[in-house]
N, C-alpha and C. Protein backbone atom coordinates (compact mmCIF):
# COMPACT_ATOMS: atom_id res chain seq x y z
N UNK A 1 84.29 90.80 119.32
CA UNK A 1 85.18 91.94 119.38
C UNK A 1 86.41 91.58 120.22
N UNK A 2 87.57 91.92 119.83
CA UNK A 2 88.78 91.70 120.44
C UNK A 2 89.12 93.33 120.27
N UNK A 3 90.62 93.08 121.63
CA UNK A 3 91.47 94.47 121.61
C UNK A 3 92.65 94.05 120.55
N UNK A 4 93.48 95.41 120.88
CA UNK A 4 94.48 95.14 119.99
C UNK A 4 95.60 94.35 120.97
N UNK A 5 95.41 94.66 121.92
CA UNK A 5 96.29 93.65 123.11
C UNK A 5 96.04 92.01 122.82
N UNK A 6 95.04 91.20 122.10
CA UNK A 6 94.86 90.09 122.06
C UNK A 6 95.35 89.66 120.28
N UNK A 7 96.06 90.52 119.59
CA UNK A 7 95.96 90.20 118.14
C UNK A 7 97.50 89.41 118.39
N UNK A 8 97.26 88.08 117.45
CA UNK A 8 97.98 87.32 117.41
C UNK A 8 98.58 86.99 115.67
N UNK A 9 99.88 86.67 115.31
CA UNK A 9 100.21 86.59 113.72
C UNK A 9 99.31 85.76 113.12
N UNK A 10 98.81 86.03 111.72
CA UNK A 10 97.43 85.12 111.22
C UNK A 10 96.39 85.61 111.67
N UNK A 11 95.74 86.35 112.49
CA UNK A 11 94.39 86.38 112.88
C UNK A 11 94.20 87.18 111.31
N UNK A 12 93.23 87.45 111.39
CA UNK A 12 92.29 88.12 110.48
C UNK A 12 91.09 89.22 111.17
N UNK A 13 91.57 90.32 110.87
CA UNK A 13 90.35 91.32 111.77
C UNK A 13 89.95 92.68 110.80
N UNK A 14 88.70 92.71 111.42
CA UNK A 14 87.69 94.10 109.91
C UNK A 14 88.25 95.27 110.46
N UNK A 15 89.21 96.20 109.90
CA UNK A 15 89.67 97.60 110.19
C UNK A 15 89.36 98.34 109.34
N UNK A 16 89.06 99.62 109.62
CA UNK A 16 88.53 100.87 109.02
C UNK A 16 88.00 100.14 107.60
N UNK A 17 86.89 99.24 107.91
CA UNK A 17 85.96 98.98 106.70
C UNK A 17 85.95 97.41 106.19
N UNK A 18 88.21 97.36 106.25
CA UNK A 18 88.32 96.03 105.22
C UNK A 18 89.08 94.96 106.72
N UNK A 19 88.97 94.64 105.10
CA UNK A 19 89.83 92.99 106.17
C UNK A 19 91.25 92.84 106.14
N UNK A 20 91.92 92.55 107.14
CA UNK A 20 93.37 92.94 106.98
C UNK A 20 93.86 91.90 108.21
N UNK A 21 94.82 91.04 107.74
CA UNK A 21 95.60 90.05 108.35
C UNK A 21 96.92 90.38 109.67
N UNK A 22 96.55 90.02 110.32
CA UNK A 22 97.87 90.57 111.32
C UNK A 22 99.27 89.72 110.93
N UNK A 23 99.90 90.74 110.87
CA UNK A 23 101.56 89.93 110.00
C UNK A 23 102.57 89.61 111.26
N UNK A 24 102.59 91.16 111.91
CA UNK A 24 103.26 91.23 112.75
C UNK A 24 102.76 92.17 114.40
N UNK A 25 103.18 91.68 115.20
CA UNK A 25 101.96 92.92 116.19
C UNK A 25 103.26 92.80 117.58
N UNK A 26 103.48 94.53 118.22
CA UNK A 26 104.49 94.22 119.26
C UNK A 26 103.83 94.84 120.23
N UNK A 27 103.69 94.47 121.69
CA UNK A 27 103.09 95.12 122.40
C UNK A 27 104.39 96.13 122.98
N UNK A 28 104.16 97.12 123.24
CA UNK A 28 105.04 98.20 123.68
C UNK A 28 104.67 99.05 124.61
N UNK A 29 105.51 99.42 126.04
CA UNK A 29 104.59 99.80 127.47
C UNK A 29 106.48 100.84 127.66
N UNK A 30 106.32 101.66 127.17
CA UNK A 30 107.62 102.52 127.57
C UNK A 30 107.89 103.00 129.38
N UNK A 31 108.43 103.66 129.60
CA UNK A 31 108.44 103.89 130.68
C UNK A 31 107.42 105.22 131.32
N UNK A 32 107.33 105.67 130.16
CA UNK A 32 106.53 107.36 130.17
C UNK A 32 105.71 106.95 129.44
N UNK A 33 104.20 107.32 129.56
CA UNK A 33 103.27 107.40 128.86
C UNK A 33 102.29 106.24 128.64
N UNK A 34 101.43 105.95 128.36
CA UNK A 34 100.42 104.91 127.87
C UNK A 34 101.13 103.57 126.96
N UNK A 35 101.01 102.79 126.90
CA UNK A 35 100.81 101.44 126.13
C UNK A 35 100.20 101.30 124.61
N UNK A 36 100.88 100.91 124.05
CA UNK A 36 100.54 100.62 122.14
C UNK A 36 101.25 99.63 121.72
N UNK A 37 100.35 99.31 120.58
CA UNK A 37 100.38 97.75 120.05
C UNK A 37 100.61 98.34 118.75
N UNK A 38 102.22 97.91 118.06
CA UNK A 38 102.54 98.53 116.91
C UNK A 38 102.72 96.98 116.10
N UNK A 39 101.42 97.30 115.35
CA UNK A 39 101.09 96.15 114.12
C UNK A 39 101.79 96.64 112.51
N UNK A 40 101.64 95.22 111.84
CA UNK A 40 102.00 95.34 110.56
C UNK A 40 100.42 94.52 109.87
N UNK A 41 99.65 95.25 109.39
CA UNK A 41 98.68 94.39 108.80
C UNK A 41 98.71 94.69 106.96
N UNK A 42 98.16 93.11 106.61
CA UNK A 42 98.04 93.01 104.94
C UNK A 42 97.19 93.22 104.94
N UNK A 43 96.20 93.56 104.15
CA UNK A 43 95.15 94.36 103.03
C UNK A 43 94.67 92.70 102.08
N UNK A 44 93.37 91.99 102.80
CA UNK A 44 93.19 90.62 102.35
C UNK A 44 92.53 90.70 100.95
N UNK A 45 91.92 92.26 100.36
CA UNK A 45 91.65 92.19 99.38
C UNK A 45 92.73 92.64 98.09
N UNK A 46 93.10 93.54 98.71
CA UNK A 46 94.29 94.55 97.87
C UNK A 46 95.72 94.10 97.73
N UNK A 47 96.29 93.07 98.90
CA UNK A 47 96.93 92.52 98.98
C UNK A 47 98.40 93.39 100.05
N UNK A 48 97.94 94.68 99.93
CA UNK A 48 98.95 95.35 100.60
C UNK A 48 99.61 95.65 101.92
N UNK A 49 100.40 96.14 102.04
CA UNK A 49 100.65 96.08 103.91
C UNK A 49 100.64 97.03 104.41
N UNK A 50 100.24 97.48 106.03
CA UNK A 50 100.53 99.02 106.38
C UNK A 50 101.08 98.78 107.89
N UNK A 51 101.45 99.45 108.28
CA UNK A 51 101.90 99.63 109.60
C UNK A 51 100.92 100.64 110.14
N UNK A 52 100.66 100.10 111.45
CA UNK A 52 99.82 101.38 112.42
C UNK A 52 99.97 101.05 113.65
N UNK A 53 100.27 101.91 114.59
CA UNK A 53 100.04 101.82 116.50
C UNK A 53 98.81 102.11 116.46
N UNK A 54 98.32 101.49 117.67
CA UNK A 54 97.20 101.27 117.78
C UNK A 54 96.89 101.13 119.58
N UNK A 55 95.99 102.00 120.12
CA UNK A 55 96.13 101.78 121.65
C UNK A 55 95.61 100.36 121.49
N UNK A 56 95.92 99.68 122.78
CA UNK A 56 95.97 98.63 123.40
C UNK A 56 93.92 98.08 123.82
N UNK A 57 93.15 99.44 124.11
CA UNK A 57 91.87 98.78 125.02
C UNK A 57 91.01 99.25 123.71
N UNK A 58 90.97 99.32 122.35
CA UNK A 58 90.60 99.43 120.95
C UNK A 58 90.08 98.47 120.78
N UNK A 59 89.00 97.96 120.03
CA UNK A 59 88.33 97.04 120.20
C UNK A 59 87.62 96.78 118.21
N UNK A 60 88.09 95.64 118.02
CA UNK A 60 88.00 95.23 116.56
C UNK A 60 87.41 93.81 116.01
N UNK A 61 86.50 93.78 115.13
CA UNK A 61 85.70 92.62 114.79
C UNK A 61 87.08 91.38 114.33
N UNK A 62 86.83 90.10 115.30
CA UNK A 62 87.80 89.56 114.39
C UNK A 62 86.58 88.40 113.53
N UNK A 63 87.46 88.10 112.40
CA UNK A 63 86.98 87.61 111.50
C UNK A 63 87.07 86.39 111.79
N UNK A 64 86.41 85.34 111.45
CA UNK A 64 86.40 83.90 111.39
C UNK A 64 86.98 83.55 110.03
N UNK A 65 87.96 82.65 110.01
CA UNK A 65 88.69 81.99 108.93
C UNK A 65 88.13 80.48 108.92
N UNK A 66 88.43 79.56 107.91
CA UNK A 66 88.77 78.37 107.89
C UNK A 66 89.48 77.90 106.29
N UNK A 67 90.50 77.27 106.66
CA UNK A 67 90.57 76.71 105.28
C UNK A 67 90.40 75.07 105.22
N UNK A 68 90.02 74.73 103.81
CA UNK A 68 89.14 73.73 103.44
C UNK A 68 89.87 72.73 102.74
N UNK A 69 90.80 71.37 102.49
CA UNK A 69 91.35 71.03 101.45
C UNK A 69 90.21 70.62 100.41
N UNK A 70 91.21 71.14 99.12
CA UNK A 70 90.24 70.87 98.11
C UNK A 70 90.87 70.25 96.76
N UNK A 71 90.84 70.15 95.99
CA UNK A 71 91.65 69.73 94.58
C UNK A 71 91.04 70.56 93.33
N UNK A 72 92.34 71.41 92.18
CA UNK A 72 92.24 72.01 91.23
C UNK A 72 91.39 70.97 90.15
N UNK A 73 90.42 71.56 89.82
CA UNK A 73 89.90 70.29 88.55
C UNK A 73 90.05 71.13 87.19
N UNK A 74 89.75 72.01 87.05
CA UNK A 74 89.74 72.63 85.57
C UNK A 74 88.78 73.89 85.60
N UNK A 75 89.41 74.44 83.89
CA UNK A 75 89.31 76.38 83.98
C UNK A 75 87.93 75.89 83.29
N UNK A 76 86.88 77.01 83.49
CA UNK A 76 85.78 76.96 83.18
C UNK A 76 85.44 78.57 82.76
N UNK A 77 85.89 78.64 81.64
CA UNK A 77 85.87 80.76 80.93
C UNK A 77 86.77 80.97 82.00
N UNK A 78 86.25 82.00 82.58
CA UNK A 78 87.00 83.20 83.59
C UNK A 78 86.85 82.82 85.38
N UNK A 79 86.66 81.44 85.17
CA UNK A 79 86.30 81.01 86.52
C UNK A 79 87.36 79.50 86.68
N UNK A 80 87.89 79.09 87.71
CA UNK A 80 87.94 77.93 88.08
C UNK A 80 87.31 77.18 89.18
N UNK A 81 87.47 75.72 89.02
CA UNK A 81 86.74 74.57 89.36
C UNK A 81 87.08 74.22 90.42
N UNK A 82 87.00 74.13 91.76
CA UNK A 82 87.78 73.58 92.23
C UNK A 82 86.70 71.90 93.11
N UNK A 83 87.30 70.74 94.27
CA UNK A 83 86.64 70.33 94.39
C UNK A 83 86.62 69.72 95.74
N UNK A 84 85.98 69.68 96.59
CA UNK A 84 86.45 69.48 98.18
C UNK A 84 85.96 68.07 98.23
N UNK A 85 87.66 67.49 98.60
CA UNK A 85 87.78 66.22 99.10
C UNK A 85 87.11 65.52 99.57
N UNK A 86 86.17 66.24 100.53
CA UNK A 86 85.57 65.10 101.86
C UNK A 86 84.19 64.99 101.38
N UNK A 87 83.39 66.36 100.37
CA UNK A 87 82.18 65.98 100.07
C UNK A 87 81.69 66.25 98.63
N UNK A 88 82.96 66.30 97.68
CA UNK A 88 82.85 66.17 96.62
C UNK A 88 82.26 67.08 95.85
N UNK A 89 81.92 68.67 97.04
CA UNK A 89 80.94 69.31 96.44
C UNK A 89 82.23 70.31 95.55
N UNK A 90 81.54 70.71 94.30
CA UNK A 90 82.64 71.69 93.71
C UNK A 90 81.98 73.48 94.12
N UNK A 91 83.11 73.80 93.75
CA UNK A 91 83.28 75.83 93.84
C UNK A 91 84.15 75.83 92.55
N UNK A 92 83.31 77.23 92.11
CA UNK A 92 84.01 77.92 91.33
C UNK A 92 84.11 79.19 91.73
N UNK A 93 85.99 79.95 91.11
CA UNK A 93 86.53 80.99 91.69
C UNK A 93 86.50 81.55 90.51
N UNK A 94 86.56 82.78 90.44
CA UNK A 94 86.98 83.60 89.46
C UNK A 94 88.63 83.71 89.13
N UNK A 95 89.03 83.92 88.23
CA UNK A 95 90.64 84.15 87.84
C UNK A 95 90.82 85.37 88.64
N UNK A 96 90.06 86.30 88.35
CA UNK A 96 90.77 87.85 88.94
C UNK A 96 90.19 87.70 90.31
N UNK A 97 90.06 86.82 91.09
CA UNK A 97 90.01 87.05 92.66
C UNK A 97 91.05 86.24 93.11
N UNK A 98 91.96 85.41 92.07
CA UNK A 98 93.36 84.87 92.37
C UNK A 98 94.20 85.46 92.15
N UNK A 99 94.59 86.01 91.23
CA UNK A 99 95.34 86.79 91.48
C UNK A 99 96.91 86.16 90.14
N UNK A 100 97.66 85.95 90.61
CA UNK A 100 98.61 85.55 89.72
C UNK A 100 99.37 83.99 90.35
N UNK A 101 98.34 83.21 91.23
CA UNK A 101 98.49 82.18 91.75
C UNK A 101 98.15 81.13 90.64
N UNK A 102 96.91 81.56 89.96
CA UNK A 102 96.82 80.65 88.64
C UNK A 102 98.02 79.92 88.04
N UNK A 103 99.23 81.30 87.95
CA UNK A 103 100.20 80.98 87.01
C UNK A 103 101.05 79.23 87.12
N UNK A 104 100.95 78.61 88.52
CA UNK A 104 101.41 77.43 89.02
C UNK A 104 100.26 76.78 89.67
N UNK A 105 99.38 76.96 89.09
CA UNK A 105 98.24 75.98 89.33
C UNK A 105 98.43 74.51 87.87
N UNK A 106 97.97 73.15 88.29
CA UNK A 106 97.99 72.21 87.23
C UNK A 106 96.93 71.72 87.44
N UNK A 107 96.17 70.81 86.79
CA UNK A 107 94.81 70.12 87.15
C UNK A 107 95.42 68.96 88.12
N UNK A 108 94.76 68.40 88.87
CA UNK A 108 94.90 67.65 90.21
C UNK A 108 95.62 68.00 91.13
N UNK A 109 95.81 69.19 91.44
CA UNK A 109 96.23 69.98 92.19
C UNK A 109 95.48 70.15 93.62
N UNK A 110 96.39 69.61 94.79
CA UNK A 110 96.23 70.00 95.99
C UNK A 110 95.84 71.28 96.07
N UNK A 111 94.59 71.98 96.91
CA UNK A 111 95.01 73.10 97.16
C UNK A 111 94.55 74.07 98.52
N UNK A 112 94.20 74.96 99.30
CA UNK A 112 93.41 74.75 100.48
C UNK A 112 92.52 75.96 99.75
N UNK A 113 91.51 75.89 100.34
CA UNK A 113 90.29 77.06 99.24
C UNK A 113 90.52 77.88 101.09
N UNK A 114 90.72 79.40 101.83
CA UNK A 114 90.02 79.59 102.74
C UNK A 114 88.91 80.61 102.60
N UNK A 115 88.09 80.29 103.46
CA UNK A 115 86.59 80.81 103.65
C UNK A 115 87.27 82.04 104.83
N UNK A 116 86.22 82.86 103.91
CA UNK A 116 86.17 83.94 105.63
C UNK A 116 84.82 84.20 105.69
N UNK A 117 83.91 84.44 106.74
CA UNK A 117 82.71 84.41 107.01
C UNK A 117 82.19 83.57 106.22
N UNK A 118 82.37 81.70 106.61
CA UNK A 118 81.64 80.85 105.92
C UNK A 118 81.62 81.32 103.58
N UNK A 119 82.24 82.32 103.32
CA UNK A 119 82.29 82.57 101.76
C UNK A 119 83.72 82.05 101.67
N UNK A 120 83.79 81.11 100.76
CA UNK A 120 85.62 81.31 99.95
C UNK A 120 85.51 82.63 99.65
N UNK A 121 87.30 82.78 99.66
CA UNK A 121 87.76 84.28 99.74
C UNK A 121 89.10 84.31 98.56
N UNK A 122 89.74 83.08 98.91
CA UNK A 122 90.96 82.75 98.22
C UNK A 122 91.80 80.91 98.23
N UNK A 123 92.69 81.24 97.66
CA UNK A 123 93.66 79.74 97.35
C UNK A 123 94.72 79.79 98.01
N UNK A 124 94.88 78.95 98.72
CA UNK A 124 96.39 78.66 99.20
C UNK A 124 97.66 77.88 98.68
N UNK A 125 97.99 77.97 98.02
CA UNK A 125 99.09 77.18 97.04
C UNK A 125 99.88 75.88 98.01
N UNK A 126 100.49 75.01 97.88
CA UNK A 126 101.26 74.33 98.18
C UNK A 126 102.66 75.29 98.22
N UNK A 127 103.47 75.14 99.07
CA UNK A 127 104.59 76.29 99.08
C UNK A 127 105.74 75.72 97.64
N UNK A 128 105.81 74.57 97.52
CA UNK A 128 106.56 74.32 96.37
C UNK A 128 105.80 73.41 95.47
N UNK A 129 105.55 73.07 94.31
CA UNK A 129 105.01 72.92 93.44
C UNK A 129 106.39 72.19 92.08
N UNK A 130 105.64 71.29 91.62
CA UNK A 130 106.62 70.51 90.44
C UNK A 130 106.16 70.62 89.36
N UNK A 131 106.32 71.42 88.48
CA UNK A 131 106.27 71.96 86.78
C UNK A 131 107.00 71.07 86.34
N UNK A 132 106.91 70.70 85.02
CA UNK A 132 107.69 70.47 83.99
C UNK A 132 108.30 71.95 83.05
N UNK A 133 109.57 71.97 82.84
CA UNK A 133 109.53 72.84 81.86
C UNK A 133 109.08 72.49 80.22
N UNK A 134 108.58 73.59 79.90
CA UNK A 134 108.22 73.08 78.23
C UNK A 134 109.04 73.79 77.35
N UNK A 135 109.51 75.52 77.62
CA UNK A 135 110.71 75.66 76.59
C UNK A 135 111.55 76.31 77.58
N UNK A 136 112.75 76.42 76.99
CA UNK A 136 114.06 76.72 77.09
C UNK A 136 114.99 77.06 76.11
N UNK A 137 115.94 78.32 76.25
CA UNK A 137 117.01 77.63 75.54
C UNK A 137 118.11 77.06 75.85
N UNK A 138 118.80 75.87 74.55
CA UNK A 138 119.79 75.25 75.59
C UNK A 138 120.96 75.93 76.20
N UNK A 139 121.60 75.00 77.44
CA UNK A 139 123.01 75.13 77.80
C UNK A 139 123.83 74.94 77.15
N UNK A 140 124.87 75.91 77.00
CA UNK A 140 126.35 76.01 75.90
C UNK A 140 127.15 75.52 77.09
N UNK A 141 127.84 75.30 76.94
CA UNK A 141 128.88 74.53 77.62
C UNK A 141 130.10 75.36 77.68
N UNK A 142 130.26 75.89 79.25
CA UNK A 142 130.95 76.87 80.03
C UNK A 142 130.11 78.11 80.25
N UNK A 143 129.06 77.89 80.31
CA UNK A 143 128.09 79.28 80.81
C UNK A 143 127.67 78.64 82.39
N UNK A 144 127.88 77.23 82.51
CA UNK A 144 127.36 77.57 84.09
C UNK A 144 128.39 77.75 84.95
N UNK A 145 129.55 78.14 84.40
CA UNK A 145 130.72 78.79 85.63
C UNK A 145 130.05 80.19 85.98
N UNK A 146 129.77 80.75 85.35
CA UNK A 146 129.41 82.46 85.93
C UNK A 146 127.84 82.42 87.16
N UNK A 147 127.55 81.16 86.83
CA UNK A 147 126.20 80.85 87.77
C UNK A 147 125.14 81.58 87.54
N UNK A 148 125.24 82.04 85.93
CA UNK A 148 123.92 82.80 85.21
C UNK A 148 122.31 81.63 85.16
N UNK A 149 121.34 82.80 84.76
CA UNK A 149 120.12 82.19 84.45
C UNK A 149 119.66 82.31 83.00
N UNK A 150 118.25 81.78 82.73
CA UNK A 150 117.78 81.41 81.87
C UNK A 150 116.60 81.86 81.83
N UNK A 151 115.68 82.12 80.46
CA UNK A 151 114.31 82.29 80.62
C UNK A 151 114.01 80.78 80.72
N UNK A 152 112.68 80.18 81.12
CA UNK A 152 112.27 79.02 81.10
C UNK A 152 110.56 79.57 81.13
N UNK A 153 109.74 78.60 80.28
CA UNK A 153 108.50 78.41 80.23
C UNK A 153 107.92 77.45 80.86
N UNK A 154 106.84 77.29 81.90
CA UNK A 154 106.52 75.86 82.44
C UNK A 154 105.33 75.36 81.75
N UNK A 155 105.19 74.71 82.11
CA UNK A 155 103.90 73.67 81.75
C UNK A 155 102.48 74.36 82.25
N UNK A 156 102.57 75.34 82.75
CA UNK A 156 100.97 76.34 82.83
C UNK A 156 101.30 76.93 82.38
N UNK A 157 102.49 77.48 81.69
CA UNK A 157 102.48 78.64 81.02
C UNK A 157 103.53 80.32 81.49
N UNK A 158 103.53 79.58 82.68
CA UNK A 158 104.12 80.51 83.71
C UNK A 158 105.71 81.40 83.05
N UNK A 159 106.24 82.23 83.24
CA UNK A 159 107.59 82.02 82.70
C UNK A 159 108.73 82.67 83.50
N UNK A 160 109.42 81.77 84.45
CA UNK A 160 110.36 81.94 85.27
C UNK A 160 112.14 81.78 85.06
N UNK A 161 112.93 82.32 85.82
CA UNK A 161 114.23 82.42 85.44
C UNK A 161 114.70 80.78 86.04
N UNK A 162 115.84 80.40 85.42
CA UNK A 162 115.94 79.00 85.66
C UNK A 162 117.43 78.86 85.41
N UNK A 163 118.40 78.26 86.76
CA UNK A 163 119.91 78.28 85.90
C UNK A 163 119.86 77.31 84.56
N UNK A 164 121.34 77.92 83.99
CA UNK A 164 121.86 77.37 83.02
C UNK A 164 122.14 76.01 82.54
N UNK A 165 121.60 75.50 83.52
CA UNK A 165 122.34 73.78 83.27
C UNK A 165 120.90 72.91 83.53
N UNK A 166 119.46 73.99 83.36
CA UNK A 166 118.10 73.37 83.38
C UNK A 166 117.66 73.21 81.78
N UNK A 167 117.67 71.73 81.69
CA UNK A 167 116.84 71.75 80.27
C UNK A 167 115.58 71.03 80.08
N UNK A 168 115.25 71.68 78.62
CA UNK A 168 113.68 71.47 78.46
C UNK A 168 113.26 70.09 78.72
N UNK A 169 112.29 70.05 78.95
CA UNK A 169 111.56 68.00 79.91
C UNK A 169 111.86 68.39 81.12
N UNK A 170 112.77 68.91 81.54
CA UNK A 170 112.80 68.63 83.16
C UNK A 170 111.90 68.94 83.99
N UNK A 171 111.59 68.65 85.32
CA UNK A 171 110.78 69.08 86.00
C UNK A 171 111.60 69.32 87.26
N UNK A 172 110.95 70.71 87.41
CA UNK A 172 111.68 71.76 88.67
C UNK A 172 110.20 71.37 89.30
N UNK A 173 111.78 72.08 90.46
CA UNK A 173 110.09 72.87 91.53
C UNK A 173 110.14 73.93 91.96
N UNK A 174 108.97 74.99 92.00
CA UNK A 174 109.04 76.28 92.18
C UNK A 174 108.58 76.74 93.17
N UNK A 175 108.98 77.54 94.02
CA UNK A 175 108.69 77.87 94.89
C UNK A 175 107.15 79.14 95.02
N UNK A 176 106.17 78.90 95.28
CA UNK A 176 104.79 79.52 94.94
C UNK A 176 104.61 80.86 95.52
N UNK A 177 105.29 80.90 96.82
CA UNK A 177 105.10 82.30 97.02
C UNK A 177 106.35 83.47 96.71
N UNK A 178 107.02 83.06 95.93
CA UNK A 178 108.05 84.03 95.13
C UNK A 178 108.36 84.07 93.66
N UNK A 179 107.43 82.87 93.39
CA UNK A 179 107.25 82.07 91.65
C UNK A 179 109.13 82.20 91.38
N UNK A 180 109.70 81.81 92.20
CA UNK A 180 111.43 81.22 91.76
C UNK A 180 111.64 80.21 91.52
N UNK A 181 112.82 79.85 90.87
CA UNK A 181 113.54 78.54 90.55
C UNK A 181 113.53 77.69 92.20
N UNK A 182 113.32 76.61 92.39
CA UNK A 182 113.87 76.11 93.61
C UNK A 182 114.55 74.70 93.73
N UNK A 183 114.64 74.01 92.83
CA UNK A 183 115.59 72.75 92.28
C UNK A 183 115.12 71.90 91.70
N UNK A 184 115.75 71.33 91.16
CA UNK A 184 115.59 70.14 90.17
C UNK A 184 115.00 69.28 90.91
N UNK A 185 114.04 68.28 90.73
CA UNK A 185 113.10 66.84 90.83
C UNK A 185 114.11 65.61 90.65
């Protein structure tokens, strides 16, 4: 059990039921009145965020994390494969407990699996990632003065906006936690 006076960004702690990540946390001691700890926590299943004050001598389960490196091996139905480096043992995840991280997943893929209470919970992406694109349409010549975009399809399938002067074969890299264009390879 911890207070809310000890929550640090990243912890992970069980509130009213679920599990919810500390994003942001300010301790605050005004001149009048009692002391509060005004947090921003995510929602580790739902994915969402909330804000709440919270007195300071409150007392909350924190959760044990670890993450694990592991490598993407391949989709298996409605589950993926994954396979940890150091002892070769594999896990399989479900698609719908990832979420839309799949979409820039490739096979031999770096990836960190983290556990919360000793169970995988989720995937950690590499923050940028190198696709190939597979379609496009082409660049006309004088459309990249206006500094417009493009639909582009990647190589999982994914389908992200891409400037005008990206063509098909190339390989970008995308940035994973905003699934954006982020430059050419």
């Amino acid at each position: 059990m911890i207070s809310a006076n000890d929550f640090r960004a990243g912890m992970v702690v069980r509130f009213e039921g679920d599990l919810y990540q500390v994003v942001e946390y300010q301790h605050v001691k005004p001149g009048k009145g009692g002391a509060f700890v005004r947090t921003k926590l995510r929602n580790l299943n739902t994915g969402g965020a909330m804000e709440r004050t919270l007195r300071p001598e409150q007392k909350y389960d924190q959760v044990r994390t670890e993450k694990r490196p592991m490598v993407y091996l391949y989709e298996d139905g409605d589950d993926l494969v994954f396979m940890d480096k150091e002892t070769y043992d594999q896990l399989s995840l479900s698609k719908e407990s990832l979420g839309g991280k799949i979409e820039f997943m490739k096979v031999d893929m770096p990836v960190d699996v983290v556990y919360v209470d000793e169970a995988p919970f989720d995937v950690e992406l590499p923050i940028l990632v190198e696709l190939e694109i597979v379609e496009t349409a082409p660049g006309v010549k004088g459309d990249t003065v206006s500094g417009g975009s493009k639909t582009a399809v990647l190589e999982t399938g994914a389908t992200i906006q891409v400037p005008l002067f990206i063509e098909q074969g190339e390989t970008i890299r995308v940035d994973t936690r905003t699934g954006a264009y982020n430059s050419r390879v």
